[in-house]
C-alpha atoms as a PDB file:
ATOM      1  CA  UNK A   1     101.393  95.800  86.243  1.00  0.00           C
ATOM      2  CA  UNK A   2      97.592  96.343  85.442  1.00  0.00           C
ATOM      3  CA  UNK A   3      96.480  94.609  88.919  1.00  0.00           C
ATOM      4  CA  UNK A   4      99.159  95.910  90.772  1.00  0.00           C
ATOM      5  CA  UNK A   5      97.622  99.526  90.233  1.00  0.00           C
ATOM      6  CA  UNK A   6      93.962  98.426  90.545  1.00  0.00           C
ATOM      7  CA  UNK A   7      95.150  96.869  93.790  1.00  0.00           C
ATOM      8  CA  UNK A   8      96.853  99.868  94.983  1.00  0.00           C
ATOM      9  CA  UNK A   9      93.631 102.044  94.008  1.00  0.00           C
ATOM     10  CA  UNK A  10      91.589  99.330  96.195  1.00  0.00           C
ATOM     11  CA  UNK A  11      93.784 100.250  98.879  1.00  0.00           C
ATOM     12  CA  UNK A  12      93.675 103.705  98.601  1.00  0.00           C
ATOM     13  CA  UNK A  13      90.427 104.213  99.425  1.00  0.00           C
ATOM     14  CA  UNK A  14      87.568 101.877 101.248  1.00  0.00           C
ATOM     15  CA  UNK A  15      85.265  99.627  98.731  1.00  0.00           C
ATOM     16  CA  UNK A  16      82.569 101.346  97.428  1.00  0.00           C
ATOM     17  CA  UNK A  17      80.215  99.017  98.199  1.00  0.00           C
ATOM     18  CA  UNK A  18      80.930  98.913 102.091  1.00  0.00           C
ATOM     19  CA  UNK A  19      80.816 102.242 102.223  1.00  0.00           C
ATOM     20  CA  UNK A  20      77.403 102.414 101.074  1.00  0.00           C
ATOM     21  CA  UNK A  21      76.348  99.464 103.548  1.00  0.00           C
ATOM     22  CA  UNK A  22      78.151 102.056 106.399  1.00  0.00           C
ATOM     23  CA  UNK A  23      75.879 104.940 105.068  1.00  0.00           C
ATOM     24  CA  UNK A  24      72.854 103.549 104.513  1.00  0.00           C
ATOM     25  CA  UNK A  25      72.808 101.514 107.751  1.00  0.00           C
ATOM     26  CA  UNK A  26      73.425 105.474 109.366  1.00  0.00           C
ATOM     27  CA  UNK A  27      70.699 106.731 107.343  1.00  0.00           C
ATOM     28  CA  UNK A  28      68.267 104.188 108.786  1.00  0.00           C
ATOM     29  CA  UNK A  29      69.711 104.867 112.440  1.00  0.00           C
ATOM     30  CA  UNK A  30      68.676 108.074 112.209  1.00  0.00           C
ATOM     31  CA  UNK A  31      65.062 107.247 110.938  1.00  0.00           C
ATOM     32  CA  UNK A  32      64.491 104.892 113.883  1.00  0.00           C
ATOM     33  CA  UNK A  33      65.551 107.422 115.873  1.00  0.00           C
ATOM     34  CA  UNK A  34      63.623 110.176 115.034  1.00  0.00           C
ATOM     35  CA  UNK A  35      60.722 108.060 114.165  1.00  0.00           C
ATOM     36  CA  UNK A  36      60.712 107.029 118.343  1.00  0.00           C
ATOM     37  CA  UNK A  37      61.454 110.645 119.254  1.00  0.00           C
ATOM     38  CA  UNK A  38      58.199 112.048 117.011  1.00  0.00           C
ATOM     39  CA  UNK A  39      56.650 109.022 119.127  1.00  0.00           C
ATOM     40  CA  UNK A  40      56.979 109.817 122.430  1.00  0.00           C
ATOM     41  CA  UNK A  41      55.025 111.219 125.394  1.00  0.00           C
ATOM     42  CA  UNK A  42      57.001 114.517 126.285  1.00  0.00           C
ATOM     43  CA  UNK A  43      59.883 116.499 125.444  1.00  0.00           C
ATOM     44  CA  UNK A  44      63.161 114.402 124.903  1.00  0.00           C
ATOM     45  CA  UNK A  45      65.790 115.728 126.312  1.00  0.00           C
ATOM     46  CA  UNK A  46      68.969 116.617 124.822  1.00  0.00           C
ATOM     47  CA  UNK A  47      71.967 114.396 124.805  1.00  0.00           C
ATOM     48  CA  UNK A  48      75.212 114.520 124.596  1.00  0.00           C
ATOM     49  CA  UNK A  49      77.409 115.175 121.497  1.00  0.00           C
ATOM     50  CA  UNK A  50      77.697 111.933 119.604  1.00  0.00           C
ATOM     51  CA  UNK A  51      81.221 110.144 119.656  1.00  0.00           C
ATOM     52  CA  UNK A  52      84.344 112.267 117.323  1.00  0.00           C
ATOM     53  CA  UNK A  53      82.056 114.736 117.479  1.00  0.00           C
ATOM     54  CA  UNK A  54      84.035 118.020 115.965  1.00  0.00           C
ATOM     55  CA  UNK A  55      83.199 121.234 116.660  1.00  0.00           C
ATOM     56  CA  UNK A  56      83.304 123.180 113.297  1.00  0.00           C
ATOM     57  CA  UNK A  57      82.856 126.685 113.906  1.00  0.00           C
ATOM     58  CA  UNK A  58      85.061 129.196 113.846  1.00  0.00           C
ATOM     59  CA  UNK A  59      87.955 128.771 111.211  1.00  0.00           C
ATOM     60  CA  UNK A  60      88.160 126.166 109.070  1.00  0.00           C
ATOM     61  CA  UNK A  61      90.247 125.062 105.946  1.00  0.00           C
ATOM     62  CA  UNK A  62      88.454 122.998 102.774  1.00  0.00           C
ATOM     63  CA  UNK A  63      91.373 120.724 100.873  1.00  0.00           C
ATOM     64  CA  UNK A  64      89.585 121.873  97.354  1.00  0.00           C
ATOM     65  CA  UNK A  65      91.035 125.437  97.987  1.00  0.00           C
ATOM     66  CA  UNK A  66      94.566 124.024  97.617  1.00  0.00           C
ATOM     67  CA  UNK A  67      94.275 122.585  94.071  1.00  0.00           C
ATOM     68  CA  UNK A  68      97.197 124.033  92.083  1.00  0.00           C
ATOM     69  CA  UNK A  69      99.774 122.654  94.635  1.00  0.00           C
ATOM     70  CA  UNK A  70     101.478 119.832  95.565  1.00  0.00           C
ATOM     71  CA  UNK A  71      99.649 119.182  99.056  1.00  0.00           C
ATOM     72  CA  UNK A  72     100.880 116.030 101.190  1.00  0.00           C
ATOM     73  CA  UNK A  73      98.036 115.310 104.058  1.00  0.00           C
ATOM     74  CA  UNK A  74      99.746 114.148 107.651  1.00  0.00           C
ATOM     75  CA  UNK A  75      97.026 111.995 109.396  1.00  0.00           C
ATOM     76  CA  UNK A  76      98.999 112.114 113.181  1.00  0.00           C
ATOM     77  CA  UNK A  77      98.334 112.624 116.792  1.00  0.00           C
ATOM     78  CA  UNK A  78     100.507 113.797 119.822  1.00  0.00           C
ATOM     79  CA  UNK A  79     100.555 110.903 121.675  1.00  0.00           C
ATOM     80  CA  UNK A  80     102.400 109.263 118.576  1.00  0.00           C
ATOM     81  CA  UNK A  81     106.061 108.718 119.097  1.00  0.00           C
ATOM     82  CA  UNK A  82     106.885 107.928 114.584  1.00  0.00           C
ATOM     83  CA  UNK A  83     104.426 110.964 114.429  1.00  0.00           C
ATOM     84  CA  UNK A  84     106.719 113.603 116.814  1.00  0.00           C
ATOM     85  CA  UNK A  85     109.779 112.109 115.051  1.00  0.00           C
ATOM     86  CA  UNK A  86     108.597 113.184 111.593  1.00  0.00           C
ATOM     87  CA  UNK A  87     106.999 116.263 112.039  1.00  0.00           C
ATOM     88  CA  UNK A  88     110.230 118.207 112.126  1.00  0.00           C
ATOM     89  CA  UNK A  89     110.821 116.673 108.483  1.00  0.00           C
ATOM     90  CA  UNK A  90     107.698 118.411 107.633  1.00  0.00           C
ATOM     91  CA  UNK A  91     108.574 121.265 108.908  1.00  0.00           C
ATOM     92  CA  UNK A  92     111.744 121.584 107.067  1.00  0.00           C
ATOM     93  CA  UNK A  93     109.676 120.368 103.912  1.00  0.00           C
ATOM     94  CA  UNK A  94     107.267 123.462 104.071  1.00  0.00           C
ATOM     95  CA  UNK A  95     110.394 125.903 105.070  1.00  0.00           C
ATOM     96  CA  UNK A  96     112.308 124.619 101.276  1.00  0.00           C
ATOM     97  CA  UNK A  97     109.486 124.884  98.815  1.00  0.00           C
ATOM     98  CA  UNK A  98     107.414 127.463 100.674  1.00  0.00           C
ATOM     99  CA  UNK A  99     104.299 128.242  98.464  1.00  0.00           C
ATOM    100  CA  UNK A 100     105.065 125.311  96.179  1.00  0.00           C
ATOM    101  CA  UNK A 101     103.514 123.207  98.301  1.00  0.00           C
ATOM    102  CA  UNK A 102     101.186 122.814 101.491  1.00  0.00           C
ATOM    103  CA  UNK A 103     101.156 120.441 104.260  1.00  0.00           C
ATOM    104  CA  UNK A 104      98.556 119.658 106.489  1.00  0.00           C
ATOM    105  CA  UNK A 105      98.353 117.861 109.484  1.00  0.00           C
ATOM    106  CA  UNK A 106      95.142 115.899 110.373  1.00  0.00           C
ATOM    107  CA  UNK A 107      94.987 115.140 114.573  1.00  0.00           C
ATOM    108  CA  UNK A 108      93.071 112.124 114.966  1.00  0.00           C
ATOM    109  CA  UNK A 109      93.781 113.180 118.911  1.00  0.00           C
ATOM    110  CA  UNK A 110      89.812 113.559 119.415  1.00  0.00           C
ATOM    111  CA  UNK A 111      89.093 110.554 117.898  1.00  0.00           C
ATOM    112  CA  UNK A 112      91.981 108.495 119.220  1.00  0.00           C
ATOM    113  CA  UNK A 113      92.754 109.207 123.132  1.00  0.00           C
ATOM    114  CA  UNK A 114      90.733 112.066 123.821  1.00  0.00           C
ATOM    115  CA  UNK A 115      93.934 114.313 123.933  1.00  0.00           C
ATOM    116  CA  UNK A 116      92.058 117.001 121.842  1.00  0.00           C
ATOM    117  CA  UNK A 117      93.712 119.911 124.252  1.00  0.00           C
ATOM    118  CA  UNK A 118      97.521 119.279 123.443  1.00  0.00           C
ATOM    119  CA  UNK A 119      97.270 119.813 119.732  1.00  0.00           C
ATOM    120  CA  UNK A 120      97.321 123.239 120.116  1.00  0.00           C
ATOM    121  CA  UNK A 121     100.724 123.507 122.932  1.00  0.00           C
ATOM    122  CA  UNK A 122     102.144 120.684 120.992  1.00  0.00           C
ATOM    123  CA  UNK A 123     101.904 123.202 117.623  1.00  0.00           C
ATOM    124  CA  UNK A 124     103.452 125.799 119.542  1.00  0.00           C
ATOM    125  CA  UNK A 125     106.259 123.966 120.886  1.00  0.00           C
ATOM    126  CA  UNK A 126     107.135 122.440 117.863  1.00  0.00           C
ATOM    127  CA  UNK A 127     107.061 125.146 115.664  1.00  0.00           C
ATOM    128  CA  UNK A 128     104.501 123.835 113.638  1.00  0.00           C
ATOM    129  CA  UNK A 129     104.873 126.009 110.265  1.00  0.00           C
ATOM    130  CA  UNK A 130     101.208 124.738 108.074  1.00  0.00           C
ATOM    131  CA  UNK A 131      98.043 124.054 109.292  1.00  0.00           C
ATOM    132  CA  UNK A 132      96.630 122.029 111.570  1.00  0.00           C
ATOM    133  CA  UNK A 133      93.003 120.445 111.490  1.00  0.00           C
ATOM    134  CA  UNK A 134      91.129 117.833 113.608  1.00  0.00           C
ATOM    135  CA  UNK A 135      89.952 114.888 111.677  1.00  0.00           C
ATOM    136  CA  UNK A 136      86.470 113.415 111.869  1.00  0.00           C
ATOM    137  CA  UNK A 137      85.083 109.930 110.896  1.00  0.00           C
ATOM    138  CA  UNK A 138      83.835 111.136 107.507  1.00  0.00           C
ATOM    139  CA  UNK A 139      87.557 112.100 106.197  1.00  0.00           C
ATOM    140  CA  UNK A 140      88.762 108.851 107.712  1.00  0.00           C
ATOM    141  CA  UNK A 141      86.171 106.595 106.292  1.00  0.00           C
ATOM    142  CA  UNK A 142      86.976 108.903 102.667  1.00  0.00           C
ATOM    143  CA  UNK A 143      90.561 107.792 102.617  1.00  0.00           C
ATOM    144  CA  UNK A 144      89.795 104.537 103.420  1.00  0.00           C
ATOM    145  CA  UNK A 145      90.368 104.186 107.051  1.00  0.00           C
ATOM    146  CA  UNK A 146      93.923 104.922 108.639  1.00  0.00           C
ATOM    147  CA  UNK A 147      95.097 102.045 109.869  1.00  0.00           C
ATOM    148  CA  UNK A 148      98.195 103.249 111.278  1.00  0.00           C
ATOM    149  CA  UNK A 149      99.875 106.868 112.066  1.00  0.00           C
ATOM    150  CA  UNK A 150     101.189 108.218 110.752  1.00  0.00           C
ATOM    151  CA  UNK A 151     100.031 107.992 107.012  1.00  0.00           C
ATOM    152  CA  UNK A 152     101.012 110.456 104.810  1.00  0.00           C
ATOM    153  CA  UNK A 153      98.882 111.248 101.200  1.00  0.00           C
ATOM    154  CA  UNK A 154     100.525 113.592  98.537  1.00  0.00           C
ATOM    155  CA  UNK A 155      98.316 115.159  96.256  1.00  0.00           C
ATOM    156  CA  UNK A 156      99.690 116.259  92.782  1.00  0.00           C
ATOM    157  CA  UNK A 157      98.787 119.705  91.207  1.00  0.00           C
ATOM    158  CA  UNK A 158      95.367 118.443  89.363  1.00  0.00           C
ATOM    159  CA  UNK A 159      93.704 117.315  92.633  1.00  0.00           C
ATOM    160  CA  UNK A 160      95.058 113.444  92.865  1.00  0.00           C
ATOM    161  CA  UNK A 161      96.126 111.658  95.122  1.00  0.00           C
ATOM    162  CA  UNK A 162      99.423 109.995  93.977  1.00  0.00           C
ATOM    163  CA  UNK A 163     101.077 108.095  96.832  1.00  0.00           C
ATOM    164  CA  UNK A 164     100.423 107.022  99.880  1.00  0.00           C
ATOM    165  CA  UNK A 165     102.592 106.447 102.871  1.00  0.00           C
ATOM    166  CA  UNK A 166     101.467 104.428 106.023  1.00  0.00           C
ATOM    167  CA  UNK A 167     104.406 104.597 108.666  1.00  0.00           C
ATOM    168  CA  UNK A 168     107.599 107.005 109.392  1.00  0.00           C
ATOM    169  CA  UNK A 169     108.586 107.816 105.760  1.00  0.00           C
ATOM    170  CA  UNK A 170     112.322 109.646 105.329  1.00  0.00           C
ATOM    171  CA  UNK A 171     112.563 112.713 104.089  1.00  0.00           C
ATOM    172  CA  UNK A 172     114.336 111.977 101.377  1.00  0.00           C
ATOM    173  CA  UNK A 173     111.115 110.029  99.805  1.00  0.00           C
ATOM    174  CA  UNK A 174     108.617 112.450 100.199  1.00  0.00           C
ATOM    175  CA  UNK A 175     111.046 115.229  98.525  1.00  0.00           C
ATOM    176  CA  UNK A 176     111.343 112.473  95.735  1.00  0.00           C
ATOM    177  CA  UNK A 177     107.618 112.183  95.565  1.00  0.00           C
ATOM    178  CA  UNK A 178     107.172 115.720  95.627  1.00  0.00           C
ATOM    179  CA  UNK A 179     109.455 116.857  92.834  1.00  0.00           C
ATOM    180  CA  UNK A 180     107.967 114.629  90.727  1.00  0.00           C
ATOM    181  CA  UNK A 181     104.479 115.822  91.328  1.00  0.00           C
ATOM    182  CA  UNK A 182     105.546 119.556  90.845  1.00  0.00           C
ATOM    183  CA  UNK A 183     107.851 118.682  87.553  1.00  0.00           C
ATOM    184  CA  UNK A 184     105.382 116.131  85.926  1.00  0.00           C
ATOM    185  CA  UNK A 185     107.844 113.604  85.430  1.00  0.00           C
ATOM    186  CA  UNK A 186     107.833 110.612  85.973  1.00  0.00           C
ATOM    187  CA  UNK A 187     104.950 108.120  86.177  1.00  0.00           C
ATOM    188  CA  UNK A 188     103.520 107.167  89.800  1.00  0.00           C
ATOM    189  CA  UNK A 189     101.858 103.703  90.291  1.00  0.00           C
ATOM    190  CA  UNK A 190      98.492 105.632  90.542  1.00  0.00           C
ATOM    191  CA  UNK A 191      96.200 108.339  90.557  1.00  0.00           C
ATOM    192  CA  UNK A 192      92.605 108.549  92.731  1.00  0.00           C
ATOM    193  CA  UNK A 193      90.533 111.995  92.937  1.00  0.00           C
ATOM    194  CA  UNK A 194      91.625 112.957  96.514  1.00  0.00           C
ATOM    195  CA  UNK A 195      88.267 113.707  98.393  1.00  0.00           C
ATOM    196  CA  UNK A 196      87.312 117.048  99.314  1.00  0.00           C
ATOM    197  CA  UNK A 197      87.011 118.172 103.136  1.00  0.00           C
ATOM    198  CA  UNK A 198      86.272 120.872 105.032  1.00  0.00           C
ATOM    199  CA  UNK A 199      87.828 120.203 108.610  1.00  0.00           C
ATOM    200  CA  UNK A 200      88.282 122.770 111.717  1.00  0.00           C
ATOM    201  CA  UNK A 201      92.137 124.939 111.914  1.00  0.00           C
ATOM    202  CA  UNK A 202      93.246 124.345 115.210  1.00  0.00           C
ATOM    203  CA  UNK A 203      95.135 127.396 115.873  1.00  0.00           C
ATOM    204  CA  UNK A 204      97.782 128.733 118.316  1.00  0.00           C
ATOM    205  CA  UNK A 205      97.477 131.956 119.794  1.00  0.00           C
END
């Protein structure tokens, strides 16, 4: 039982150790960069927004301010058919235990196919009842890449993650999970510190 859990923890989030290989080979991007900028003749001239670039001003919602509910995280985009199949679920979800809990969807549409501009009729003509934020690399790379959409994260009442879905879950299973994260009972297979974000509200006017 002991490695199932400490696999299930490895596959919650990335290794530690590549993730510090990611950041540090970043870091040192940067340097060389700069370092031939502060090096040469002229005035460089600006360049375009780097790739999943995300545009965070204006409104924007931090996961941290949440803690206290059960909060299950969506990671989904438009263009995915499982996605549009389960959002009603969600919607339904949110509509039963109201302030009890909070859902919120993360569109990887910027990062995916560029289809950035139909989150926000998509929202309105689903009737799209929590909120909606666009993801960037850094909350992909801190839940430990999303391999598939979408995947679903619950979060219990303390801050933790407790499951993790990848896939078109039913329902019935994330009602399951979610009782048991409001009630307390009931053991789940494990328990991670679910990393903090601060991500931009896409919002429908």
């Amino acid at each position: 039982m002991s490695n199932k859990k400490n696999n299930q923890k490895e596959s919650f989030l990335a290794n530690k150790k590549h993730r510090s290989y990611i950041y540090t080979g970043a870091f040192l991007l940067v340097v060389i960069i700069l370092f031939i900028m502060n090096n040469t003749n002229g005035t460089p001239k600006e360049g375009p927004l780097p790739p999943n670039y995300v545009e965070t001003s204006g409104k924007t919602l931090t996961l941290s301010n949440f803690t206290g509910k059960v909060v299950i995280l969506d990671f989904w985009a438009t263009w995915c058919p499982p996605c549009r199949k389960g959002i009603p679920d969600l919607i339904e979800l949110k509509k039963k235990y109201k302030d009890k809990i909070e859902i919120i969807g993360i569109s990887v549409d910027e990062m995916s196919r560029n289809t950035k501009a139909r989150v926000v009729p998509f929202i309105k003509e689903y009737g799209i009842n929590y909120p909606i934020v666009y993801a960037d690399m850094n909350v992909i790379q801190q839940y430990g890449g999303i391999r598939s959409i979408p995947t679903s994260f619950v979060i219990d009442k303390k801050g933790n993650v407790v499951a993790k879905y990848e896939g078109l879950v039913p329902k019935s299973t994330l009602e399951e999970t979610i009782n048991k994260a409001l009630t307390g009972k009931g053991k789940f297979d494990f328990s991670v510190k679910a990393p903090n974000f601060t991500l931009s509200l896409a919002e429908a006017k």
